[in-house]
C-alpha atoms as a PDB file:
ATOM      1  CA  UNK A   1       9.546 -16.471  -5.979  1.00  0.00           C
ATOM      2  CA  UNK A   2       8.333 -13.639  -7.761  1.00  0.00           C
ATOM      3  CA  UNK A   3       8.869  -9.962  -6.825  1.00  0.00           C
ATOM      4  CA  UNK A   4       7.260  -9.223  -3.103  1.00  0.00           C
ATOM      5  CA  UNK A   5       8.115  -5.291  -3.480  1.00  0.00           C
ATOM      6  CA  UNK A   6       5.502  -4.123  -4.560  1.00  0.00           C
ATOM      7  CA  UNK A   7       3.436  -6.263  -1.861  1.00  0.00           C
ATOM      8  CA  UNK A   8       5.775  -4.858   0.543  1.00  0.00           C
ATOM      9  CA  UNK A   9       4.740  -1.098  -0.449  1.00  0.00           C
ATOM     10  CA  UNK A  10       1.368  -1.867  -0.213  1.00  0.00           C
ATOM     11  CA  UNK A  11       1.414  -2.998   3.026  1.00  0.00           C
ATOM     12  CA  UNK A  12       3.462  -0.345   4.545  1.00  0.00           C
ATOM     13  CA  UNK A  13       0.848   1.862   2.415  1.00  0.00           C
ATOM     14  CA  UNK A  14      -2.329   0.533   4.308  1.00  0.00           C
ATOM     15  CA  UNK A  15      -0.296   0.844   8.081  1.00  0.00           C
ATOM     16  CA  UNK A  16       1.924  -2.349   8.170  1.00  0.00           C
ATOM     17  CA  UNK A  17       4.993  -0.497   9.411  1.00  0.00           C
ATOM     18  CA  UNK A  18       7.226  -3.205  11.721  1.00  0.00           C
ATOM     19  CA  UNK A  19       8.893  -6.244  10.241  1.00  0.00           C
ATOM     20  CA  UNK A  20       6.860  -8.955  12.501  1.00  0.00           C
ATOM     21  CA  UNK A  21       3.575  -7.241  11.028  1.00  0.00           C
ATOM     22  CA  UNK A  22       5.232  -7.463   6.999  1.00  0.00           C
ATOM     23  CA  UNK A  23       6.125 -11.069   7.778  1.00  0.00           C
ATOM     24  CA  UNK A  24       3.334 -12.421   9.154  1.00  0.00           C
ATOM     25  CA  UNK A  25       0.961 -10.436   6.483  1.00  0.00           C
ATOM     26  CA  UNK A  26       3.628 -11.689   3.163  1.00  0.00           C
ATOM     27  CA  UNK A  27       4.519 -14.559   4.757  1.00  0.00           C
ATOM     28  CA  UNK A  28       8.017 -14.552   3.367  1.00  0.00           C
ATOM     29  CA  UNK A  29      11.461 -15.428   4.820  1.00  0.00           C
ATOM     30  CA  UNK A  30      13.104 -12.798   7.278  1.00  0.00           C
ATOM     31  CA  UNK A  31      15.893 -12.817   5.235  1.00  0.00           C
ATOM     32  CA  UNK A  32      13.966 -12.253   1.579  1.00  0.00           C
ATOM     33  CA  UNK A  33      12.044  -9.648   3.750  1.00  0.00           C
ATOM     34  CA  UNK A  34      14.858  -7.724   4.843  1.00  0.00           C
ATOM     35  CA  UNK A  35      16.438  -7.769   1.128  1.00  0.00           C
ATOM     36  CA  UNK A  36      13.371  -6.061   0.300  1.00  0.00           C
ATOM     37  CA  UNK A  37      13.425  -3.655   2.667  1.00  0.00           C
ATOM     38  CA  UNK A  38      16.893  -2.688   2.296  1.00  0.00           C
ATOM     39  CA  UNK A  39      16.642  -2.285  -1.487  1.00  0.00           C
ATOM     40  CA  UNK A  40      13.360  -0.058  -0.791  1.00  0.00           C
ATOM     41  CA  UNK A  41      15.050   1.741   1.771  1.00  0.00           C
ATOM     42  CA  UNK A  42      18.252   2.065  -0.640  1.00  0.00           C
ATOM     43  CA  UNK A  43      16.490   3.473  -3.548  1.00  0.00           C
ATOM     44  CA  UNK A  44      14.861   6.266  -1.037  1.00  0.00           C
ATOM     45  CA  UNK A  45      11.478   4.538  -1.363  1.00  0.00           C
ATOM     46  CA  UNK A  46      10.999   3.382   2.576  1.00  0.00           C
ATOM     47  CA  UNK A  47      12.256   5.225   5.211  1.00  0.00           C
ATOM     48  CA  UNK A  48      13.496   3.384   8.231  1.00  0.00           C
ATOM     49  CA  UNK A  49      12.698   4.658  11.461  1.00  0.00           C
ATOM     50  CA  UNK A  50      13.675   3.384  14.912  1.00  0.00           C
ATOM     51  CA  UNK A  51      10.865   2.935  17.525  1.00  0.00           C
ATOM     52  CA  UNK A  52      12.509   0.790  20.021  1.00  0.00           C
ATOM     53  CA  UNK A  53      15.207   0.598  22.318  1.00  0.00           C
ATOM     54  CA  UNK A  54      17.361  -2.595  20.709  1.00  0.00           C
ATOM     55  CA  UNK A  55      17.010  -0.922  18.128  1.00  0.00           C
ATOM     56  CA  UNK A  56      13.802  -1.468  16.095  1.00  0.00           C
ATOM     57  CA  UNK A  57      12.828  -0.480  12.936  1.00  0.00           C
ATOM     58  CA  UNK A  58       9.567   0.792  11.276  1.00  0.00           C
ATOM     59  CA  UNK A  59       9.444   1.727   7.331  1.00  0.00           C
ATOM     60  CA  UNK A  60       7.120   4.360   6.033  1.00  0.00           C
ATOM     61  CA  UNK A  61       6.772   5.354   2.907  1.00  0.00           C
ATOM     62  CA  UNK A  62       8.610   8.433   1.291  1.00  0.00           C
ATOM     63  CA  UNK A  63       7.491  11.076  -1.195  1.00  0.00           C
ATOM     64  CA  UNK A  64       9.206   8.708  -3.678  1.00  0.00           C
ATOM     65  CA  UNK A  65       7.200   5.947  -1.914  1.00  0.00           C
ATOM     66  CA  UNK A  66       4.165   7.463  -1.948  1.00  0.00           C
ATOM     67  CA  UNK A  67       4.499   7.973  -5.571  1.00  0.00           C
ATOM     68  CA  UNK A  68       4.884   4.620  -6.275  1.00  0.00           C
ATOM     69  CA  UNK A  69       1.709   4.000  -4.214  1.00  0.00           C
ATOM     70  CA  UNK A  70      -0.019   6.126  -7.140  1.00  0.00           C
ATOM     71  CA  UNK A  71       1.090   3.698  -9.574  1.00  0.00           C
ATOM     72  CA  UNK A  72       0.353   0.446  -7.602  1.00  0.00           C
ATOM     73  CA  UNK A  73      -3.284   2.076  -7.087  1.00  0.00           C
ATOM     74  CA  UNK A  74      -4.105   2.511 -10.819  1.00  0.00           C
ATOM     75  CA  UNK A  75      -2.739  -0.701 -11.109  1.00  0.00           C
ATOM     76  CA  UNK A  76      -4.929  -2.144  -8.317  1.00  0.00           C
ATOM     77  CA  UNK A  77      -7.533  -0.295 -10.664  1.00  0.00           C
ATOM     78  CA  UNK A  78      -7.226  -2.286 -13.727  1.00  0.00           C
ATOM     79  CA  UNK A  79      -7.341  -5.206 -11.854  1.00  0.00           C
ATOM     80  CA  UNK A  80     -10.780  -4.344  -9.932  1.00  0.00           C
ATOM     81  CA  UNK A  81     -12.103  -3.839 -13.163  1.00  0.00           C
ATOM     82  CA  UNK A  82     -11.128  -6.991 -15.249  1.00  0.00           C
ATOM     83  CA  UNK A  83      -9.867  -9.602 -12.477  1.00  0.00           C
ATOM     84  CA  UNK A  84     -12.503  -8.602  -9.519  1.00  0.00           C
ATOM     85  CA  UNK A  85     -14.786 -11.497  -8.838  1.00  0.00           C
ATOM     86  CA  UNK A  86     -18.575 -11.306  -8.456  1.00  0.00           C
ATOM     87  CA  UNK A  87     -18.620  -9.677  -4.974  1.00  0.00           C
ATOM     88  CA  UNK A  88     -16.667  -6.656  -5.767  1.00  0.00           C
ATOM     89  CA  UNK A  89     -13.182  -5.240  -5.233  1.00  0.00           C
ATOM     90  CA  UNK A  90     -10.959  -6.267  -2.703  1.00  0.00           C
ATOM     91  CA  UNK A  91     -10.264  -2.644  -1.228  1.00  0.00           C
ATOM     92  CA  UNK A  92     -11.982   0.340  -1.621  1.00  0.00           C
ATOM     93  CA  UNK A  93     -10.713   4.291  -1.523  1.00  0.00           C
ATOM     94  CA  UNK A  94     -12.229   6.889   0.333  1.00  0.00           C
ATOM     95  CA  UNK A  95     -10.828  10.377  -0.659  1.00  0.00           C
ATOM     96  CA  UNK A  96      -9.629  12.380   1.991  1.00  0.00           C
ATOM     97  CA  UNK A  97     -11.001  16.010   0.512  1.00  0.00           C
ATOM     98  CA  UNK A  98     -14.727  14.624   0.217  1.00  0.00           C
ATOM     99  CA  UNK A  99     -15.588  11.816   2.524  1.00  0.00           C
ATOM    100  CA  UNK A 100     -16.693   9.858  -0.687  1.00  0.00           C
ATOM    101  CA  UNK A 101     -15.777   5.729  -1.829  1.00  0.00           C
ATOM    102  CA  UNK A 102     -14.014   6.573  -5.186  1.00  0.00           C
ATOM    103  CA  UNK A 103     -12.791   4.394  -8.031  1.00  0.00           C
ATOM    104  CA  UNK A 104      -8.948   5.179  -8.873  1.00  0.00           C
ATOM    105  CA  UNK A 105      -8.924   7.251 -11.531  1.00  0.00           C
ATOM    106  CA  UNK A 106      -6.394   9.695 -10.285  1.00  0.00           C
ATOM    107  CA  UNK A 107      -8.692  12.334  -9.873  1.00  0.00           C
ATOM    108  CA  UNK A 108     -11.814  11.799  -7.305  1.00  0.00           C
ATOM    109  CA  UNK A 109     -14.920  10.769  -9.359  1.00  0.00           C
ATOM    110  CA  UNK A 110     -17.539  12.288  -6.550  1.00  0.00           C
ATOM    111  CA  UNK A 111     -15.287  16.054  -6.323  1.00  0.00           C
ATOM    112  CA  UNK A 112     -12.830  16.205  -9.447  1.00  0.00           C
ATOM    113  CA  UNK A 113     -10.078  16.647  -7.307  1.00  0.00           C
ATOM    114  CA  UNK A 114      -7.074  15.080  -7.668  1.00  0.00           C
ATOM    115  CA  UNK A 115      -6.291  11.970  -6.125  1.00  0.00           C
ATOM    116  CA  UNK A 116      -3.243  10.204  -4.600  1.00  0.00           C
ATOM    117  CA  UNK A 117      -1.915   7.789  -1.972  1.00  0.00           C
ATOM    118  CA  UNK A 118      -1.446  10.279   0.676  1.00  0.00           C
ATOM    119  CA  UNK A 119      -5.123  11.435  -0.249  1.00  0.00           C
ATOM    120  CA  UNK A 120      -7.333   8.227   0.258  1.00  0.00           C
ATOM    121  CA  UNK A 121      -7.687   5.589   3.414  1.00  0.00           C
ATOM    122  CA  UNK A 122      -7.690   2.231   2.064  1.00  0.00           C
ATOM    123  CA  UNK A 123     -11.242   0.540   3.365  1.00  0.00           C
ATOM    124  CA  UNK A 124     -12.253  -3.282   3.484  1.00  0.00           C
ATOM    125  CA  UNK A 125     -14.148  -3.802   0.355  1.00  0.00           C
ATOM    126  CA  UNK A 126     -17.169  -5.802  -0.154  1.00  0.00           C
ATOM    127  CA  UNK A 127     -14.541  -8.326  -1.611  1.00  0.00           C
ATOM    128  CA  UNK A 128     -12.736  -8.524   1.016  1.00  0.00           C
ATOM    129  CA  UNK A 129     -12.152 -11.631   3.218  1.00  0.00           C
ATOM    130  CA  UNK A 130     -13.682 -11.708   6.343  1.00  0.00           C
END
């Protein structure tokens, strides 16, 4: 199977927080899932947080995490430009400081500024499965 980590991050990234909602969305094993998670979680990536009485556990990313994101996103980049079908990208990014759809470039092509996970929401793009 190859490496769901980075999948993982991504998910968490765009608000998939709870185990049931990573395992439905990956549709991986509980137990590969929770390997992932724990090595995330180990490496200071994820944060665990408890939001239930038996306990239950959400992840959200860290500072570390959110770095990451940065990388995944200029990956995510590349691949809109040379892998992106006909109808467009799969996901858009709407920068935070000025309302406007930007590509990733690290630095927001409509204001200059500079650009980052915590910095964009993650849109449905006009590639994007119904």
């Amino acid at each position: 199977m190859a490496n769901t980590r980075p999948l993982v991050l991504r998910d968490v990234w765009v608000g998939l927080t709870r185990f049931e909602q990573l395992q439905a969305d990956l549709g991986i094993s509980r137990k590969v899932l929770t390997e992932r998670l724990n090595h995330l979680v180990n490496q200071g990536v994820l944060e665990r947080r408890p939001y239930d009485r038996r306990p239950r556990y959400e992840y959200v990313l860290t500072e570390k995490g959110a770095e990451l994101v940065d990388l995944l996103m200029v990956m995510a980049g590349w691949g809109d430009k040379w892998l992106a079908g006909e109808a467009g990208p799969p996901v858009l990014y709407r920068h935070h400081a000025c309302g406007e759809i930007s590509d990733v470039d690290l630095r927001c092509a409509h204001c200059g500024e500079p650009m980052h996970a915590n910095d964009v929401d993650p849109l449905p793009g006009p590639g994007a499965a119904a």
